[in-house]
Protein backbone atom coordinates (compact mmCIF):
# COMPACT_ATOMS: atom_id res chain seq x y z
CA UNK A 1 18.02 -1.36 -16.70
CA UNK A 2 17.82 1.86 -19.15
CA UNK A 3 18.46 0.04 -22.07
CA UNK A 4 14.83 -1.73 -21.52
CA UNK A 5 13.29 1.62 -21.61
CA UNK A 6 12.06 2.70 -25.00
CA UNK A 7 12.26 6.43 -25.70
CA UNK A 8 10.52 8.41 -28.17
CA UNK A 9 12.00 12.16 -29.27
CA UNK A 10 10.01 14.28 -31.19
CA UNK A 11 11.08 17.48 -32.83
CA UNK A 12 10.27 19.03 -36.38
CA UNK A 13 13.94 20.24 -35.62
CA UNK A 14 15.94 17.19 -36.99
CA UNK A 15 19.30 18.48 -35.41
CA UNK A 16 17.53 19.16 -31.94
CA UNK A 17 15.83 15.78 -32.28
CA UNK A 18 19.02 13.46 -33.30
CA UNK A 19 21.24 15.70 -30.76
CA UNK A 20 18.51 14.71 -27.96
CA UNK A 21 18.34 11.13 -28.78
CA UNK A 22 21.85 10.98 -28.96
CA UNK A 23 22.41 12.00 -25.33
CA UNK A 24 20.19 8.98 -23.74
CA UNK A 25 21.31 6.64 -26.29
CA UNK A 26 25.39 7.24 -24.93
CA UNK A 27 23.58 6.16 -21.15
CA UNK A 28 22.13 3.23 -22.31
CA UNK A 29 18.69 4.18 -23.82
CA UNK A 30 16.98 2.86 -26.93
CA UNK A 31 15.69 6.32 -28.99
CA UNK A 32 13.49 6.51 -31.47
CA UNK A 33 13.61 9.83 -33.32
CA UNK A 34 10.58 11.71 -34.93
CA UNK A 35 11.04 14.82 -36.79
CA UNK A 36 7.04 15.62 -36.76
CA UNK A 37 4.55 15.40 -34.78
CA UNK A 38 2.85 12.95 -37.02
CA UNK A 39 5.38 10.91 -37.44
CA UNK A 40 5.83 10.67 -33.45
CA UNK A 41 1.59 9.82 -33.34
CA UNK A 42 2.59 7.03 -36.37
CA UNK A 43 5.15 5.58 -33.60
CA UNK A 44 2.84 5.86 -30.80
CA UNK A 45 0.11 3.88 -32.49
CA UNK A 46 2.33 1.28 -32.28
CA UNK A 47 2.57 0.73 -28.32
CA UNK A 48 6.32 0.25 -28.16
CA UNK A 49 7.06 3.47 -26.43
CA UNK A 50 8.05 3.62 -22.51
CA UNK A 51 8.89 7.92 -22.78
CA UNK A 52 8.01 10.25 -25.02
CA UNK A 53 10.15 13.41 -25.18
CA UNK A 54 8.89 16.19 -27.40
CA UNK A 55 8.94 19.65 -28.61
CA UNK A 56 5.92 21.71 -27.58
CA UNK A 57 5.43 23.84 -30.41
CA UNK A 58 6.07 22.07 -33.73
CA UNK A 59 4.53 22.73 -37.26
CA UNK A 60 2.30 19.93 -37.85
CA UNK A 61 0.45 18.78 -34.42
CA UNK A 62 1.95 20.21 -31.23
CA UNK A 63 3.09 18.64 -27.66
CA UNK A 64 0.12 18.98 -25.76
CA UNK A 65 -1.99 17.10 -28.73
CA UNK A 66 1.04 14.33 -28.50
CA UNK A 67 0.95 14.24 -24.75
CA UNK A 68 -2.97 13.68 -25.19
CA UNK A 69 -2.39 10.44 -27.79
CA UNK A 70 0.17 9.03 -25.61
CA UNK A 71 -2.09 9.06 -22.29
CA UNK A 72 -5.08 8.03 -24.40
CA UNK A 73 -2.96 5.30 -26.10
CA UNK A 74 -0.12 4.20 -23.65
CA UNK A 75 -1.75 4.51 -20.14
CA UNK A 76 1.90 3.92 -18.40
CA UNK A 77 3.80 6.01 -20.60
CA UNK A 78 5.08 9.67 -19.36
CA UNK A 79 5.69 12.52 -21.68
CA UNK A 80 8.68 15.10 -21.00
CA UNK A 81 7.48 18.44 -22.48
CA UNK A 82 10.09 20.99 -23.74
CA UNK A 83 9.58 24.30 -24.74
CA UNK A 84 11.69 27.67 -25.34
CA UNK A 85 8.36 29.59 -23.61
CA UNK A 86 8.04 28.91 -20.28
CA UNK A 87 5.05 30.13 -18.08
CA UNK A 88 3.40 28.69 -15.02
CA UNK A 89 0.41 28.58 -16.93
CA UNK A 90 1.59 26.76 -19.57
CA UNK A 91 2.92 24.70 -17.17
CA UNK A 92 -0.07 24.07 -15.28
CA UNK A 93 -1.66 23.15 -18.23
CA UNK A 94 0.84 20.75 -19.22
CA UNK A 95 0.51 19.15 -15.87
CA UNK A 96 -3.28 19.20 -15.87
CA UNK A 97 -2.39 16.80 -19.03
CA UNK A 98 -0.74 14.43 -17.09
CA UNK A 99 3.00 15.63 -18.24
CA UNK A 100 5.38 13.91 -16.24
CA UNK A 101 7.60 17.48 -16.09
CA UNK A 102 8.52 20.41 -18.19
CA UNK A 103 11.55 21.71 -19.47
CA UNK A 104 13.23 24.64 -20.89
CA UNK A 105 15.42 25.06 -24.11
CA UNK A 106 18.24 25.18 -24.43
CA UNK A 107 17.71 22.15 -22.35
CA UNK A 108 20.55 20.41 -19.97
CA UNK A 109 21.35 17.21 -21.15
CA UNK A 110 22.33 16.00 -17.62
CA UNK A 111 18.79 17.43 -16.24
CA UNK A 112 17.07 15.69 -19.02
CA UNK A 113 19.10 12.34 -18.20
CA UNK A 114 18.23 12.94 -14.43
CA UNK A 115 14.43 13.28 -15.35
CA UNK A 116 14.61 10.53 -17.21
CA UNK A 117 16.38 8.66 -14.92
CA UNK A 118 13.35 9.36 -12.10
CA UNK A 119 10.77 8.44 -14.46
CA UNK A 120 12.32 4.88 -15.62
CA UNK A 121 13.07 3.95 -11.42
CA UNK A 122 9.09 5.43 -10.68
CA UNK A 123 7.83 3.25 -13.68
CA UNK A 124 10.00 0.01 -12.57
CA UNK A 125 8.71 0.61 -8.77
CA UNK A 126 5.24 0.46 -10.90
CA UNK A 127 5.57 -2.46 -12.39
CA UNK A 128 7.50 -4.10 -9.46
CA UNK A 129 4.81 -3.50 -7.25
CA UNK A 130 2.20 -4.75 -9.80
CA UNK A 131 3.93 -7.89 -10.31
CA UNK A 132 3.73 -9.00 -6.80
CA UNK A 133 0.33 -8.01 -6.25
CA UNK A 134 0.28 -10.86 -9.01
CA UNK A 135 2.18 -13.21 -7.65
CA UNK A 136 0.80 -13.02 -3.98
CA UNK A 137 -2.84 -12.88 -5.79
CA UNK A 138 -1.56 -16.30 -7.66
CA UNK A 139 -0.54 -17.88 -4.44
CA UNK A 140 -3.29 -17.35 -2.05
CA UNK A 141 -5.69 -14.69 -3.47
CA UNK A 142 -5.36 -11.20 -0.80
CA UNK A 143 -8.83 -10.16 -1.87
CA UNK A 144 -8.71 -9.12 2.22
CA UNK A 145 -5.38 -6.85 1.72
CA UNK A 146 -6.41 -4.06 0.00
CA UNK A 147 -4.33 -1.30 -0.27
CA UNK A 148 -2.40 0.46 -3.33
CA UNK A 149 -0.65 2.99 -0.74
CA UNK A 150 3.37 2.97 -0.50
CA UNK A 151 3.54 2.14 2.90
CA UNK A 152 1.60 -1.15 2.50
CA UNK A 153 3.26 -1.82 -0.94
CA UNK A 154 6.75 -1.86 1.40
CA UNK A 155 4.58 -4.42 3.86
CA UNK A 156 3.53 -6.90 0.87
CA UNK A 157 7.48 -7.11 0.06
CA UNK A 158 8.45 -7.90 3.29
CA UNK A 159 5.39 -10.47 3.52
CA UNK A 160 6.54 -11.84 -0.03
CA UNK A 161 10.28 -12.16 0.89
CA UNK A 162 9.62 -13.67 4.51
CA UNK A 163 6.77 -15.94 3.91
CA UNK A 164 8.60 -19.01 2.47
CA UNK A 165 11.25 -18.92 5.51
CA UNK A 166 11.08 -20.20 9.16
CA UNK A 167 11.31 -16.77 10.50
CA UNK A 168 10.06 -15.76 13.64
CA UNK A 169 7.58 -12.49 13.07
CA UNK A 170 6.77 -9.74 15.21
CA UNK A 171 3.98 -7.73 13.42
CA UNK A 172 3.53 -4.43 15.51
CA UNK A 173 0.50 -1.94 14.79
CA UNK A 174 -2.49 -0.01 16.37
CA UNK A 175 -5.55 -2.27 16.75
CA UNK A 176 -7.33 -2.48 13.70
CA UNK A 177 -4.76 -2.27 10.96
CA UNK A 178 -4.54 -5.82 9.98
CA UNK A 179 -2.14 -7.78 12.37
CA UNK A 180 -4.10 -10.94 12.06
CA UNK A 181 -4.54 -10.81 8.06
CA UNK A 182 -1.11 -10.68 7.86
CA UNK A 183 -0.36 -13.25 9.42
CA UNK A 184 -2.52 -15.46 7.72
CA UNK A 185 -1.26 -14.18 4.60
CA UNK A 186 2.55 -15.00 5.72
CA UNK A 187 1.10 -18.70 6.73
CA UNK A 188 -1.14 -19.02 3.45
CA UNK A 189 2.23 -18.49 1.36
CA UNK A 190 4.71 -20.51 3.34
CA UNK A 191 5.39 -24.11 2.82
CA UNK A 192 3.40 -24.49 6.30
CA UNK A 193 0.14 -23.94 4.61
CA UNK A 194 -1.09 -27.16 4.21
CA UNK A 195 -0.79 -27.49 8.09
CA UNK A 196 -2.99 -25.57 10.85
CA UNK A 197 -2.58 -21.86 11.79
CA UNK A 198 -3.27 -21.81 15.38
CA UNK A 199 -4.17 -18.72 17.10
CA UNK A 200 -4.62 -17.14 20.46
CA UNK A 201 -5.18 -14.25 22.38
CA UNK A 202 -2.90 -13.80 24.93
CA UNK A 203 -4.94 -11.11 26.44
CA UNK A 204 -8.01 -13.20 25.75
CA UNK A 205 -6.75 -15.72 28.43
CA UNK A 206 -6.39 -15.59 32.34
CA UNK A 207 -2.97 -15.64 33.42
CA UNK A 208 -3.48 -18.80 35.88
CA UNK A 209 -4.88 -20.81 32.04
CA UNK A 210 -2.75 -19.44 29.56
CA UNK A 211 0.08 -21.96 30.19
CA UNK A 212 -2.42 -24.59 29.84
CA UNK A 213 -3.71 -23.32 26.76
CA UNK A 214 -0.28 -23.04 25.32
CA UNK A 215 1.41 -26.08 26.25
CA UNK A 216 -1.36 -28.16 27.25
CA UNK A 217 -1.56 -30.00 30.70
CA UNK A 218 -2.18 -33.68 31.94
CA UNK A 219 -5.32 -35.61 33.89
CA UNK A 220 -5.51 -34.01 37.52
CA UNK A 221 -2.32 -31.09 36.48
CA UNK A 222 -4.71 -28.71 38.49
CA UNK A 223 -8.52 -28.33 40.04
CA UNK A 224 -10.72 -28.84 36.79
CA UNK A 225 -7.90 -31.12 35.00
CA UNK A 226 -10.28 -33.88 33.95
CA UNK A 227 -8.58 -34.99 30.99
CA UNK A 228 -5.43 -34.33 29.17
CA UNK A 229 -5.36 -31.40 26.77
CA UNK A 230 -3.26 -31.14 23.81
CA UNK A 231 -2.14 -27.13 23.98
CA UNK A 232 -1.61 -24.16 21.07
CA UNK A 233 1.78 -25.43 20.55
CA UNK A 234 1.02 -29.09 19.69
CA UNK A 235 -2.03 -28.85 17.67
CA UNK A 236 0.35 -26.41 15.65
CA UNK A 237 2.86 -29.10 14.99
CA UNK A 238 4.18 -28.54 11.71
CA UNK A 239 2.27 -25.34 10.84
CA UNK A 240 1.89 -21.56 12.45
CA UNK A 241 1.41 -20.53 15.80
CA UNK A 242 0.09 -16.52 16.01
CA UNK A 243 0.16 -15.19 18.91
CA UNK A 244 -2.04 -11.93 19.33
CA UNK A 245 -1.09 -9.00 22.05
CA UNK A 246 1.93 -10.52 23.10
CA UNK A 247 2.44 -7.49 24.83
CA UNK A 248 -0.04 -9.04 28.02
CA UNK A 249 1.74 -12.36 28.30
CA UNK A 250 2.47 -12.21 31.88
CA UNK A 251 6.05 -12.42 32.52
CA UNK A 252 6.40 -16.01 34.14
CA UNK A 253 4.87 -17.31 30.79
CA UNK A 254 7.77 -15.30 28.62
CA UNK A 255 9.87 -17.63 30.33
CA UNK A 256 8.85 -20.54 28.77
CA UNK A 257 7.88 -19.24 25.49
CA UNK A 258 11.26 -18.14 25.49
CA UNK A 259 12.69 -21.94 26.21
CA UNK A 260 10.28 -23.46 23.32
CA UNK A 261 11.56 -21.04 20.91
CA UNK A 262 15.29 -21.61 21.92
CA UNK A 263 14.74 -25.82 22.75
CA UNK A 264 11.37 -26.27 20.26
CA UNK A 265 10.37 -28.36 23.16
CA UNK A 266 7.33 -28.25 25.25
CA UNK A 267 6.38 -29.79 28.57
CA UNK A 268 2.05 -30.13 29.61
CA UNK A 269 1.34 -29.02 32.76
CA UNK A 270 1.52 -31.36 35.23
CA UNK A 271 4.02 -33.41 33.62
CA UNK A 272 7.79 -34.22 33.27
CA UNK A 273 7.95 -35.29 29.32
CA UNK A 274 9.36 -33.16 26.84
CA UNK A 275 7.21 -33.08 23.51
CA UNK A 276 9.69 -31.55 20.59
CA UNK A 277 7.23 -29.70 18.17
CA UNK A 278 8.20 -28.08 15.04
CA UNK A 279 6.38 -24.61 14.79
CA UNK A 280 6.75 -21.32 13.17
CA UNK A 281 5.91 -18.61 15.34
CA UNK A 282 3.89 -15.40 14.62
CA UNK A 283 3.46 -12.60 17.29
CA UNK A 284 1.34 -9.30 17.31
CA UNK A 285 1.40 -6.29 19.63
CA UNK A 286 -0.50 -2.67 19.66
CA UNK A 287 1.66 -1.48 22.36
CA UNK A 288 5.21 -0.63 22.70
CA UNK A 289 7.35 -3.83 23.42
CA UNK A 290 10.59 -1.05 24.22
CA UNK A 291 8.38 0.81 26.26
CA UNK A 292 7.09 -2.37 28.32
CA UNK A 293 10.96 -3.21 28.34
CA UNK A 294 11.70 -0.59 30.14
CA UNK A 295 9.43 -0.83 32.84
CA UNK A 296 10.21 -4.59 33.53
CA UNK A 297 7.27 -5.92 31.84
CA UNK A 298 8.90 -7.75 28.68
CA UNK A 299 11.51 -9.75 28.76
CA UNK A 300 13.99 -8.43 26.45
CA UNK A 301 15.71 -11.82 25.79
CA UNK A 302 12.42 -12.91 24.24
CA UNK A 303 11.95 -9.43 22.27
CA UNK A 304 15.16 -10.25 19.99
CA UNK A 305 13.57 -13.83 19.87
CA UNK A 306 10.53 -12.69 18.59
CA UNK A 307 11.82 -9.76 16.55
CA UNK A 308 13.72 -11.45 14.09
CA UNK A 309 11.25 -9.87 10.88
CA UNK A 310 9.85 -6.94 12.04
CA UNK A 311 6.56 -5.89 10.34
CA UNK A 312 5.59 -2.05 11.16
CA UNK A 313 1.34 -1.93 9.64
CA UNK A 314 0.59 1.99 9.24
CA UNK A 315 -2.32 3.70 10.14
CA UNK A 316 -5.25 4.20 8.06
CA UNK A 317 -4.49 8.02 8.59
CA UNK A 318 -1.04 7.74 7.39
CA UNK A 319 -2.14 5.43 4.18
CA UNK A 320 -5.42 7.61 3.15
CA UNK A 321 -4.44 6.98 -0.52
CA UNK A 322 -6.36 3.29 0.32
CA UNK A 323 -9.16 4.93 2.30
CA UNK A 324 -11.24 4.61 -1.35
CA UNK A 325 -10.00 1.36 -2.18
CA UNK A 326 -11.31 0.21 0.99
CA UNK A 327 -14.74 2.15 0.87
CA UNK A 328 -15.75 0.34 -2.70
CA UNK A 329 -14.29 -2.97 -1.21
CA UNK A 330 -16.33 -3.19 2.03
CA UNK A 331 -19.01 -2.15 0.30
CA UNK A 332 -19.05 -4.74 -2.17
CA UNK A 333 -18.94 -7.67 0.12
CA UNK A 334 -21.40 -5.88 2.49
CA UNK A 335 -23.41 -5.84 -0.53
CA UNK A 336 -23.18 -9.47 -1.58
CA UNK A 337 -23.87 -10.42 2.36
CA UNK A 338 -26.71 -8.98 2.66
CA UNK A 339 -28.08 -9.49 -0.52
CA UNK A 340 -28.98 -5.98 -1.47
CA UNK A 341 -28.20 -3.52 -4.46
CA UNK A 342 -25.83 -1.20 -3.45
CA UNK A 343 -22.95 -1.12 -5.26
CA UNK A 344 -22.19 2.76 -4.79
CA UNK A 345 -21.66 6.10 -2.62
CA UNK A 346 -22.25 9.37 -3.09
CA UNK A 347 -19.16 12.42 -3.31
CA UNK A 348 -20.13 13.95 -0.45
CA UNK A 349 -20.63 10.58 1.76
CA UNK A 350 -17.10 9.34 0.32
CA UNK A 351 -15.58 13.01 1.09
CA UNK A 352 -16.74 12.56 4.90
CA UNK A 353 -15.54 9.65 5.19
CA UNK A 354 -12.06 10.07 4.03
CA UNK A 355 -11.83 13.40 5.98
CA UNK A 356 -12.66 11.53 9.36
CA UNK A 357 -9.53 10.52 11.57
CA UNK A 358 -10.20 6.72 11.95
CA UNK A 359 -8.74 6.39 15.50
CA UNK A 360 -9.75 2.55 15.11
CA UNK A 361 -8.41 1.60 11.82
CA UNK A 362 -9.63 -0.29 8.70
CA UNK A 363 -11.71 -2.56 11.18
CA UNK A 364 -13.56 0.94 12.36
CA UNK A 365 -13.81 1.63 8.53
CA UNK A 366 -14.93 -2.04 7.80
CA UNK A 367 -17.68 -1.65 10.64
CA UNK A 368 -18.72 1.77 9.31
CA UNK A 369 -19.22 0.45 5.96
CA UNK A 370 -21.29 -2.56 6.91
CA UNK A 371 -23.47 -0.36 9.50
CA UNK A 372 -24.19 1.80 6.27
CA UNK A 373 -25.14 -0.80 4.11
CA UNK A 374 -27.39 -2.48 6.53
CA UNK A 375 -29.87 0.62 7.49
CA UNK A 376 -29.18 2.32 3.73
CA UNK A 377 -32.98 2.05 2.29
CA UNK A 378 -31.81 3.15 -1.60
CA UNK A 379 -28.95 1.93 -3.62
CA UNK A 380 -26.29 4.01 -2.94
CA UNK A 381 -24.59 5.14 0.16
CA UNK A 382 -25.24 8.52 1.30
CA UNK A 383 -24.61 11.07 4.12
CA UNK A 384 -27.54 10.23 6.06
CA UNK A 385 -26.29 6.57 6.12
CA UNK A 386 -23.49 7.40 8.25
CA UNK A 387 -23.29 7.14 12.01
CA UNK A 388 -23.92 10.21 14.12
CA UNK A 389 -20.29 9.41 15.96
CA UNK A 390 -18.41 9.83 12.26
CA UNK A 391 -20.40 12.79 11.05
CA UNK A 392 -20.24 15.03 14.32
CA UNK A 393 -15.94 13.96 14.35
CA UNK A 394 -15.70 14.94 10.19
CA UNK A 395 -13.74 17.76 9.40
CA UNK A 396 -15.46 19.75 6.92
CA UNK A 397 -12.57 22.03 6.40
CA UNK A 398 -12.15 22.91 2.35
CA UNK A 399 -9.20 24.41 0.80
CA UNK A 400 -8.96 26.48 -2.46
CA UNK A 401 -6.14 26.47 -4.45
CA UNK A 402 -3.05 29.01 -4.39
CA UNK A 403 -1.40 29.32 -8.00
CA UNK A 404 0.91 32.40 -8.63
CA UNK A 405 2.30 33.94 -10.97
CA UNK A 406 6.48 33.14 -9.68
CA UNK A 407 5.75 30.09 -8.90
CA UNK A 408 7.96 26.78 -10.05
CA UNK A 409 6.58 24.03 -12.29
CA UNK A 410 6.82 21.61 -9.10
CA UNK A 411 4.92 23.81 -6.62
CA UNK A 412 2.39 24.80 -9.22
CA UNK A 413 1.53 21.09 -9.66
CA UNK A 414 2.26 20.55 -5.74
CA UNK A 415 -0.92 22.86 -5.18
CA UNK A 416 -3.31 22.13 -7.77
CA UNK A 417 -3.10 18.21 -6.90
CA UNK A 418 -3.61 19.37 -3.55
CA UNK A 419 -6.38 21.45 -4.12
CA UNK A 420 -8.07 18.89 -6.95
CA UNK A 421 -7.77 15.99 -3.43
CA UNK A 422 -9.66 18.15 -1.43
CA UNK A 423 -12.50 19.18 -4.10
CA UNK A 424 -13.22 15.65 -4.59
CA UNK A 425 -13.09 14.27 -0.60
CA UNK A 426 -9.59 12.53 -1.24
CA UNK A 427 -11.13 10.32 -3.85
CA UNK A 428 -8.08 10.08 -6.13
CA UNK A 429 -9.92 8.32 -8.91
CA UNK A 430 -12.39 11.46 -9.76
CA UNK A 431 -9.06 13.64 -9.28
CA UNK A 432 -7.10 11.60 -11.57
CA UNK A 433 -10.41 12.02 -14.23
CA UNK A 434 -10.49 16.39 -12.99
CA UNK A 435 -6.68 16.75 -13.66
CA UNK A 436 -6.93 15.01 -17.12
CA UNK A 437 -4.20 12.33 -15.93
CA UNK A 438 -4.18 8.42 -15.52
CA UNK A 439 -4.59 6.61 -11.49
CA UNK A 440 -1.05 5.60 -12.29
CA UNK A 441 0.55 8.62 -12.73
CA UNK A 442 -1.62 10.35 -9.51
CA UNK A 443 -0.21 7.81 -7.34
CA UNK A 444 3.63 8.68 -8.63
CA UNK A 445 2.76 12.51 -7.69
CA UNK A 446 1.28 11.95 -4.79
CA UNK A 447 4.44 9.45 -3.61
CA UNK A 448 6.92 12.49 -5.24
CA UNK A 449 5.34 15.22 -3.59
CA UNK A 450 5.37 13.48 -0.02
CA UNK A 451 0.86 14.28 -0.23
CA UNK A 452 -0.17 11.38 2.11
């Protein structure tokens, strides 16, 4: 709610500063007024401050030396500059900073309230998202889902809202991405997860077995029956079933997955009981289920079955924000397997490596990282560490950076974040550390400006 947000305004112009403050406070905001800039530092020091809004040029100490306190003090405030001279250097500067915008007197008090509005729903979305990397890292520890990205931010709330129901899951994604960590995630959270997670490969499994490994079949049921066998389903009784590439369950088995979900009754192979068996079920496909729909290979009845929570997992191309994340991850427990030193990689390795298209996914990436590790002879990572396939596939494209005189505050700060991504390989921590602005705030840019 606004009224949670604090808001600093500082201006050596008392009637400018109590006519700003005014404005929020009549939409619910909690102002604090400063009439100089050291009076504003006085309030800073004291950590209570969610926004600062201040002049730019003031007597004492001026806006760009306030924006610096507040970034060095308050890593997760933002700071609206305003200014009656207005240049795209100045700007750029500002932004460089780590302002969260600019503005120009006389200012608009509904722009102003609009900007502040943005900043107060980014910096809840912030905090949101923080507290339920805390709560799922409470619950079950996802030191294996690693990813700061918005796309997988929207997966970890669906995981977090689903996990404590009896759902049935469809998780859908290219191979690679993670279908099988999330699903032991979802189990790991439930109320299930003191009770087996059973999985299996339905593509894994001959189509003349797969029945038997699913439902289990009696003494003599077929040539080779020599004893009874408990299937998937029963030793799954009371826990999670995950079943992986769904999409190459041969369609005379749909049928009966179909009737267990529907009944939650089994029958062996081979045998006339009924066995009722409370399970929840998980399934996984890299194809398209529509698609295979469509040409008669999936029963549709069974699609709605299954795709009661749909989970979409993104591409490591289309979530390159965690390429870095997972880079320093892998190479940490790569490291503590093996028992060496490296704990590092160098710019130009980490560059190459985010540039490269990663056609199979975090597991390629995972691979990549653990091939490096294991025939790296110093203690750091380095280009000659990576394999031949990677390097010769790298774009080594560069771009330089386009700032003109004309252009807006948005598309000057569009281009140099741009431009600062590409100088350092993608790694957003050294361009947080070259623009002069906090991880936090990159991230919010990155998610404004639609830079993937």
């Amino acid at each position: 709610m606004p009224n949670q947000t604090v808001i600093l305004v500082i201006d050596d112009k008392e009637e400018h500063a109590k006519a700003t403050a005014e404005a929020l406070q009549r939409v619910g905001y909690k102002c604090l007024v400063a009439t100089s800039g050291r009076e504003g530092l006085k309030i800073i020091e004291t950590g209570e401050v969610d926004i600062v809004v201040t002049d730019l040029i003031m007597h004492d100490i001026d806006g760009l030396q306030i924006l610096k306190a507040t970034k060095e003090r308050l890593h997760e405030a933002e700071v609206i500059l305003i200014t009656g001279y207005g240049t795209v250097e100045t700007a750029v500067d500002a932004m460089q900073r780590g302002a969260a915008t600019y503005l120009l007197k006389p200012i608009n008090i509904n722009h102003l309230r609009a900007e502040v509005n943005k900043i107060v729903e980014k910096q809840n979305l912030v905090r949101s998202n923080q507290e339920l990397h805390k709560q799922l890292d409470e619950k079950f520890g996802l030191s294996g889902i690693i990813g700061n990205s918005p796309k997988m931010h929207k997966v970890l709330n669906i995981v977090n809202q689903i996990s404590g129901t009896t759902a049935t899951i469809l998780i859908t994604g290219e191979s690679g991405t993670g279908k099988e960590l999330i699903a032991k995630t979802i189990h790991n959270n439930s109320p299930r997860k003191n009770h087996p997670l059973v999985i299996l490969n339905s593509a894994a499994i001959p189509e003349n077995l797969l029945e038997s490994e699913l439902f289990g079949h009696e003494k003599g049921a077929f040539t080779g029956a020599l004893y009874l066998r408990k299937g998937k389903f029963e030793y799954a009784h009371h826990g999670t079933l995950f079943l992986d590439e769904i999409g190459d369950m041969p369609l005379s088995t749909q049928v009966k997955l179909l009737r267990v979900i529907e009944d939650g009754v089994i029958t062996r192979v081979g045998s006339n009981e009924s066995i009722e068996v409370d399970v929840r079920l998980i399934a996984a496909t890299n194809q398209d289920i529509e698609k295979l729909i469509k040409e008669g290979k999936f029963r549709e009845d069974l699609y709605f079955r299954l795709n009661v929570v749909a989970i979409k997992l993104p591409p490591l191309r289309e979530r390159l924000e965690d390429v870095n994340l997972l880079i320093d991850a892998f190479i940490r427990e790569f490291s503590q397997v093996n028992k060496n030193t490296i704990s590092s990689i160098s710019p130009d390795a980490r560059k190459i490596l985010y540039k490269y298209h990663w056609p199979g996914n975090v597991r390629e990436l995972k691979n990549c990282i653990e091939c490096m590790v294991v025939v790296s002879t110093r203690d750091f990572l380095d280009v000659e560490d990576i394999p031949d396939r990677i390097l010769q596939r790298s774009d080594e494209a560069t771009t330089v950076p386009c700032l003109v005189a004309g252009m807006t505050m948005e598309e000057a700060e569009r281009e140099l974040i741009k431009s600062t991504l590409v100088a350092v390989g993608g790694n957003r921590e050294e361009a947080a550390k070259m623009l002069g602005i906090g991880e936090r705030t990159l991230y919010r840019k990155l998610d404004q400006y639609a830079l993937k």
